[in-house]
C-alpha atoms as a PDB file:
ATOM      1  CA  UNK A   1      21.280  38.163 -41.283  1.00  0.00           C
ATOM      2  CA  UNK A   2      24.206  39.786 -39.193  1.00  0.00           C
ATOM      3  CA  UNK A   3      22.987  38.085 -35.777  1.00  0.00           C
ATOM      4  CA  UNK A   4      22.913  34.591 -37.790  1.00  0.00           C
ATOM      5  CA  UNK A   5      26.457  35.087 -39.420  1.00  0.00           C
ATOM      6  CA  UNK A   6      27.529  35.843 -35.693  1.00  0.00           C
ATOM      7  CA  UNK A   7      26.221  32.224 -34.530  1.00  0.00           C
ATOM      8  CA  UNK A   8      27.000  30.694 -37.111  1.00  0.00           C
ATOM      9  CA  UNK A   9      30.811  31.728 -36.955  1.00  0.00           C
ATOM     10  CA  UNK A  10      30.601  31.140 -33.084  1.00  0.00           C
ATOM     11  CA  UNK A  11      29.128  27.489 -33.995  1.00  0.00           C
ATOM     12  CA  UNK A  12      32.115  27.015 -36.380  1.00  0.00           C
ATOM     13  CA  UNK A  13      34.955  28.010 -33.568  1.00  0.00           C
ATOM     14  CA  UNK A  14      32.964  25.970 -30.565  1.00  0.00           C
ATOM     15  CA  UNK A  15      32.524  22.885 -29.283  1.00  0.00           C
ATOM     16  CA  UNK A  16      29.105  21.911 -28.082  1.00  0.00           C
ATOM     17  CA  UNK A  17      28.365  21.051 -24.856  1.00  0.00           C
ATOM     18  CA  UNK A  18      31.477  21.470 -22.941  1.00  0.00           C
ATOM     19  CA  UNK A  19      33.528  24.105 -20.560  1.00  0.00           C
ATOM     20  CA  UNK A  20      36.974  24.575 -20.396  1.00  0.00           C
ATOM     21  CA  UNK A  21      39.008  25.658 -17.432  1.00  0.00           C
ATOM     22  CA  UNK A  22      42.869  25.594 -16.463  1.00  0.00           C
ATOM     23  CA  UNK A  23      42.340  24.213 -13.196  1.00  0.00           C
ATOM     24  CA  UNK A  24      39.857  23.032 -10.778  1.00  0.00           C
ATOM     25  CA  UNK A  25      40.450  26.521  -8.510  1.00  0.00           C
ATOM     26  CA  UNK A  26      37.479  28.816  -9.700  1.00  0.00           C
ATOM     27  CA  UNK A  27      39.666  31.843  -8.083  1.00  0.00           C
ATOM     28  CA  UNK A  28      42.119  31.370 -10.618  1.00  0.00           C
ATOM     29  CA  UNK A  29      42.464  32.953 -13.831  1.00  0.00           C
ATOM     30  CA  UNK A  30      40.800  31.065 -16.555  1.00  0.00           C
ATOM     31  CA  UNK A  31      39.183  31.068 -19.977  1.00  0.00           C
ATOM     32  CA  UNK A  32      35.559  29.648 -20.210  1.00  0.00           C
ATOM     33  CA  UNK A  33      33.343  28.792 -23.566  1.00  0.00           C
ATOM     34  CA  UNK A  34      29.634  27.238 -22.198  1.00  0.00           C
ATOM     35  CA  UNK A  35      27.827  26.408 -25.691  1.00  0.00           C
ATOM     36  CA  UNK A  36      24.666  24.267 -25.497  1.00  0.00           C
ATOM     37  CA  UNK A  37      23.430  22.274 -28.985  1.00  0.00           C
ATOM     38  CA  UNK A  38      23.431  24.905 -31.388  1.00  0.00           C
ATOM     39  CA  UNK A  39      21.953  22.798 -34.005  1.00  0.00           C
ATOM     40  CA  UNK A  40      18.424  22.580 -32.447  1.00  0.00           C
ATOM     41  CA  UNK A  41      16.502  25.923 -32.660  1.00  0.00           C
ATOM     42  CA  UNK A  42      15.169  25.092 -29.703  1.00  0.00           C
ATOM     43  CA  UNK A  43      18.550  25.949 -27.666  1.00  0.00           C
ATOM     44  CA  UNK A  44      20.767  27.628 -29.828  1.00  0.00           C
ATOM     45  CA  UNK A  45      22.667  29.641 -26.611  1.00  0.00           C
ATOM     46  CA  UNK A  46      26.160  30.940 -26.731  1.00  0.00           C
ATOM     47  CA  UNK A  47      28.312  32.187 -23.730  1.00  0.00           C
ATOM     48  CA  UNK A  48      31.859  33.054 -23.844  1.00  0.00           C
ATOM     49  CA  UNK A  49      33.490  34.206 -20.304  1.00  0.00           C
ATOM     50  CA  UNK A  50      37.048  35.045 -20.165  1.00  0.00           C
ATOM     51  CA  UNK A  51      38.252  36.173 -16.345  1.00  0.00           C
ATOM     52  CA  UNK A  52      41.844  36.820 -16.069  1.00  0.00           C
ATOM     53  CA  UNK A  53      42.289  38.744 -12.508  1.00  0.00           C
ATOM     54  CA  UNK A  54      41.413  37.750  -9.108  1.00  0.00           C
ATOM     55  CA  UNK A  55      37.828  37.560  -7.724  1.00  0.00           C
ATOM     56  CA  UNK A  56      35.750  38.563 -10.656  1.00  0.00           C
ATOM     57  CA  UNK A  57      32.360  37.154 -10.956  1.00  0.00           C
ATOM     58  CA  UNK A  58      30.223  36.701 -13.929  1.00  0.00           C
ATOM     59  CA  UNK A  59      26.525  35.510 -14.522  1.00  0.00           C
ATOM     60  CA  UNK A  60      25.016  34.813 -17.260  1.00  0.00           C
ATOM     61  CA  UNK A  61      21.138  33.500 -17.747  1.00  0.00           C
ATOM     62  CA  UNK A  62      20.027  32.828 -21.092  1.00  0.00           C
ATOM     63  CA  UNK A  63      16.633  31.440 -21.780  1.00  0.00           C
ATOM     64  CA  UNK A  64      14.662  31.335 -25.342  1.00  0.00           C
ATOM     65  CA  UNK A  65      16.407  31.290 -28.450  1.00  0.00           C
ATOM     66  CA  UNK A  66      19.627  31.971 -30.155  1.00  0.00           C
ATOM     67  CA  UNK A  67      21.152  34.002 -27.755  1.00  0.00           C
ATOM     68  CA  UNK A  68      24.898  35.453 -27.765  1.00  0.00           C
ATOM     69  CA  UNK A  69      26.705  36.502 -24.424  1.00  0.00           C
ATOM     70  CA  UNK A  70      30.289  37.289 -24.357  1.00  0.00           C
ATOM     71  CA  UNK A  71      32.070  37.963 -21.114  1.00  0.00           C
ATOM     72  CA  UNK A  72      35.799  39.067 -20.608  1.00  0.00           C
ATOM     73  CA  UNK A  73      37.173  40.573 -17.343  1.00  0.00           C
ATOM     74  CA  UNK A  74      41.038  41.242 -17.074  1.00  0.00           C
ATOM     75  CA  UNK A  75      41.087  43.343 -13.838  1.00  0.00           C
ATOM     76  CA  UNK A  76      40.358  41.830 -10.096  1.00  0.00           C
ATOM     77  CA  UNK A  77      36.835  42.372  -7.988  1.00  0.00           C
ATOM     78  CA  UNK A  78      35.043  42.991 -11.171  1.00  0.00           C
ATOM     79  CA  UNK A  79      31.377  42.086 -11.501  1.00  0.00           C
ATOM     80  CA  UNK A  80      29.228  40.793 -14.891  1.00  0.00           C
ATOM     81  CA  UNK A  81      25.664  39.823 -15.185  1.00  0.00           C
ATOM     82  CA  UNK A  82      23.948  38.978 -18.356  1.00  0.00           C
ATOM     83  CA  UNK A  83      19.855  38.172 -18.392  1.00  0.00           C
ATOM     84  CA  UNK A  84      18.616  37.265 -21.888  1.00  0.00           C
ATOM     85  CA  UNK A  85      15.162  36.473 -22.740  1.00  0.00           C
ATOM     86  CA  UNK A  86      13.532  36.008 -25.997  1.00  0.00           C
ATOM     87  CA  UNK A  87      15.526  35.441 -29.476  1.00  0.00           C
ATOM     88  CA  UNK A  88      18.616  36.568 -31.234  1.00  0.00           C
ATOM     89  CA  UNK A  89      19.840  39.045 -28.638  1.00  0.00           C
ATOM     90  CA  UNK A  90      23.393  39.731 -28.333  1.00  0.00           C
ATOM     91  CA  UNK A  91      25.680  41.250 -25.164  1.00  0.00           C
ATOM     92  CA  UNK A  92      29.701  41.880 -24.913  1.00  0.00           C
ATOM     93  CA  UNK A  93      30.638  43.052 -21.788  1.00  0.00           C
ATOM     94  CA  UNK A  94      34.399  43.509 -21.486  1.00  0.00           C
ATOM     95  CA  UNK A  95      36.328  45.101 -18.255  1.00  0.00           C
ATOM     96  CA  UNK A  96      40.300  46.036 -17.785  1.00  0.00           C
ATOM     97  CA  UNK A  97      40.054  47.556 -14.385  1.00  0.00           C
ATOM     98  CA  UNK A  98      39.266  46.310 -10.863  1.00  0.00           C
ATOM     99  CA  UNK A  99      35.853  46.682  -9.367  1.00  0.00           C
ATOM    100  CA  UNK A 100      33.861  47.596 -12.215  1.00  0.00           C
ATOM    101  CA  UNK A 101      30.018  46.384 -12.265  1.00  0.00           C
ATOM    102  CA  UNK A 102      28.324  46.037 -15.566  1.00  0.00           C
ATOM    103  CA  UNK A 103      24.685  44.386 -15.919  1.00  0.00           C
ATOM    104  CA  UNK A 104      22.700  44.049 -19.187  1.00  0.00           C
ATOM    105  CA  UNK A 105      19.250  42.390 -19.236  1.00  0.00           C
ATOM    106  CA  UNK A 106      17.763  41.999 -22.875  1.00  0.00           C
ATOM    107  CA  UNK A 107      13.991  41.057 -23.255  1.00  0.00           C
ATOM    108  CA  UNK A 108      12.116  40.481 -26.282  1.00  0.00           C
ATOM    109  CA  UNK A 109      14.072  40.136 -29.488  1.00  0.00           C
ATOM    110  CA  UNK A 110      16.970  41.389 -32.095  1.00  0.00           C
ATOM    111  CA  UNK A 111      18.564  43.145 -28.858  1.00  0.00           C
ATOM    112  CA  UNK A 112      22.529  44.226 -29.182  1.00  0.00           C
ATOM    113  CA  UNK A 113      23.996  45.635 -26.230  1.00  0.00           C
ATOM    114  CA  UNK A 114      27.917  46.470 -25.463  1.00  0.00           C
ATOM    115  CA  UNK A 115      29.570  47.625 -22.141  1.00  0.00           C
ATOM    116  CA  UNK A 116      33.330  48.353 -22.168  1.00  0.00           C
ATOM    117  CA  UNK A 117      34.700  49.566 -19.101  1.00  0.00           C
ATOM    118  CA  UNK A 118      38.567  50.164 -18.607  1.00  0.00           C
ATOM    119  CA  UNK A 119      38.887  51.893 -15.292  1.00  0.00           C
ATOM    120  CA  UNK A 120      38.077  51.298 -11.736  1.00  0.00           C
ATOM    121  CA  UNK A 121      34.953  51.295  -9.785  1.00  0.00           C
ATOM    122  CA  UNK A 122      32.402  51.712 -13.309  1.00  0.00           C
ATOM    123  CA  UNK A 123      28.924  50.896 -13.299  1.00  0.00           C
ATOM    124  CA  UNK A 124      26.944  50.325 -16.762  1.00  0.00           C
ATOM    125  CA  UNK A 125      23.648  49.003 -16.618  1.00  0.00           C
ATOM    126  CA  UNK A 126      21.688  48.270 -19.937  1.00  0.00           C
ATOM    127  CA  UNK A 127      17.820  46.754 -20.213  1.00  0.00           C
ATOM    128  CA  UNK A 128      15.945  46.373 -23.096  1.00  0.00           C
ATOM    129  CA  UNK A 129      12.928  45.561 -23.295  1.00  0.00           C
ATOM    130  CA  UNK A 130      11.390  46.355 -26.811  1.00  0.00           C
ATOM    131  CA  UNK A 131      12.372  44.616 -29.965  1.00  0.00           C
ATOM    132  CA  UNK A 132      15.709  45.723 -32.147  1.00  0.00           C
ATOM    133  CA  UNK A 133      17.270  48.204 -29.452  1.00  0.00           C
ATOM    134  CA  UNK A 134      20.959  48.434 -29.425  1.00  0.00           C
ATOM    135  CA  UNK A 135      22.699  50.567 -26.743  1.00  0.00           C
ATOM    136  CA  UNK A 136      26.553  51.016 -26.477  1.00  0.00           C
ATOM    137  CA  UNK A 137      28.423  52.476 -23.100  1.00  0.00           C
ATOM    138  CA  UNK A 138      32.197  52.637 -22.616  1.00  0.00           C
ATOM    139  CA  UNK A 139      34.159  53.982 -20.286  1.00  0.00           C
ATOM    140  CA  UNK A 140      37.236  55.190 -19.988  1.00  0.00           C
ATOM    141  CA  UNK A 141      37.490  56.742 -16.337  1.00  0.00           C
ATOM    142  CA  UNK A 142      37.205  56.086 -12.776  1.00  0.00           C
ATOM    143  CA  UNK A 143      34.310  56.087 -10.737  1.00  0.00           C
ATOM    144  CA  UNK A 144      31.683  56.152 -13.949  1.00  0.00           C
ATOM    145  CA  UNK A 145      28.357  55.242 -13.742  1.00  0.00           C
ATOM    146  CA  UNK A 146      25.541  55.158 -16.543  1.00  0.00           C
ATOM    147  CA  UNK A 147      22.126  53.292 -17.048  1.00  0.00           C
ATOM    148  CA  UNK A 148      20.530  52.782 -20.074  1.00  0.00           C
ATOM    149  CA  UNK A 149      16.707  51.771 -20.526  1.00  0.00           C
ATOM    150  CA  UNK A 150      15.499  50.936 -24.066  1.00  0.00           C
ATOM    151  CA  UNK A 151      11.599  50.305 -24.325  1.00  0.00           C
END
């Protein structure tokens, strides 16, 4: 019920089918919201990327079902990737500092995962790979690094 509230608020607030940038330089700072047809269960995807410094880099890979990935980077040389597989699986990965390098890769279903990182040079890793995992890291610090395996 939580993960549908989530989409459904996310379907509310969106607009389907559509990115939005400032500019047409990618190296700029810009604001991104990727949503594909979230009235047919058969897409139902969500990703939200927000990069506000210089020379960050986010990926995100959805495939299956109603899947949630939000994205926002506000340092410089920061690094995001995102891998979702399955159904209703949810990731946040937010970053303040410069050169920070998160990665979450969710398989199965009802997967929550959350990587905050607000100081230089981090690396998070979380994979899931069972059903109903959630795993949270944050990090406060320089020069951090933590992996977290869920099966």
């Amino acid at each position: 019920m939580k993960n549908r509230s989530l989409f459904l608020m996310f379907a509310l607030l969106g607009t389907p089918g559509y990115v939005f940038a400032n500019s047409p330089d990618l190296a700029k700072s810009e604001y991104n919201f990727a949503t594909n047809e979230l009235s047919k269960a058969s897409f139902n995807q969500a990703a939200i990327v927000g990069q506000y410094g210089n020379h960050n880099n986010a990926n995100v890979d959805q495939n299956g079902t109603r899947q949630l990935a939000v994205v926002n980077q506000a340092g410089s040389g920061n690094r995001a990737n995102v891998d979702q597989s399955g159904s209703y699986n949810v990731a946040y990965v937010s970053q303040s500092g410069y050169g920070n390098d998160a990665d979450i890769q969710q398989q199965s279903s009802g997967n929550a995962a959350i990587i905050i990182q607000q100081g230089a040079a981090n690396k998070a890793s979380i994979i899931q790979q069972g059903t109903q995992k959630s795993a949270i890291v944050v990090q406060k610090q320089s020069q951090m690094a933590v992996r977290v395996i869920q099966r």
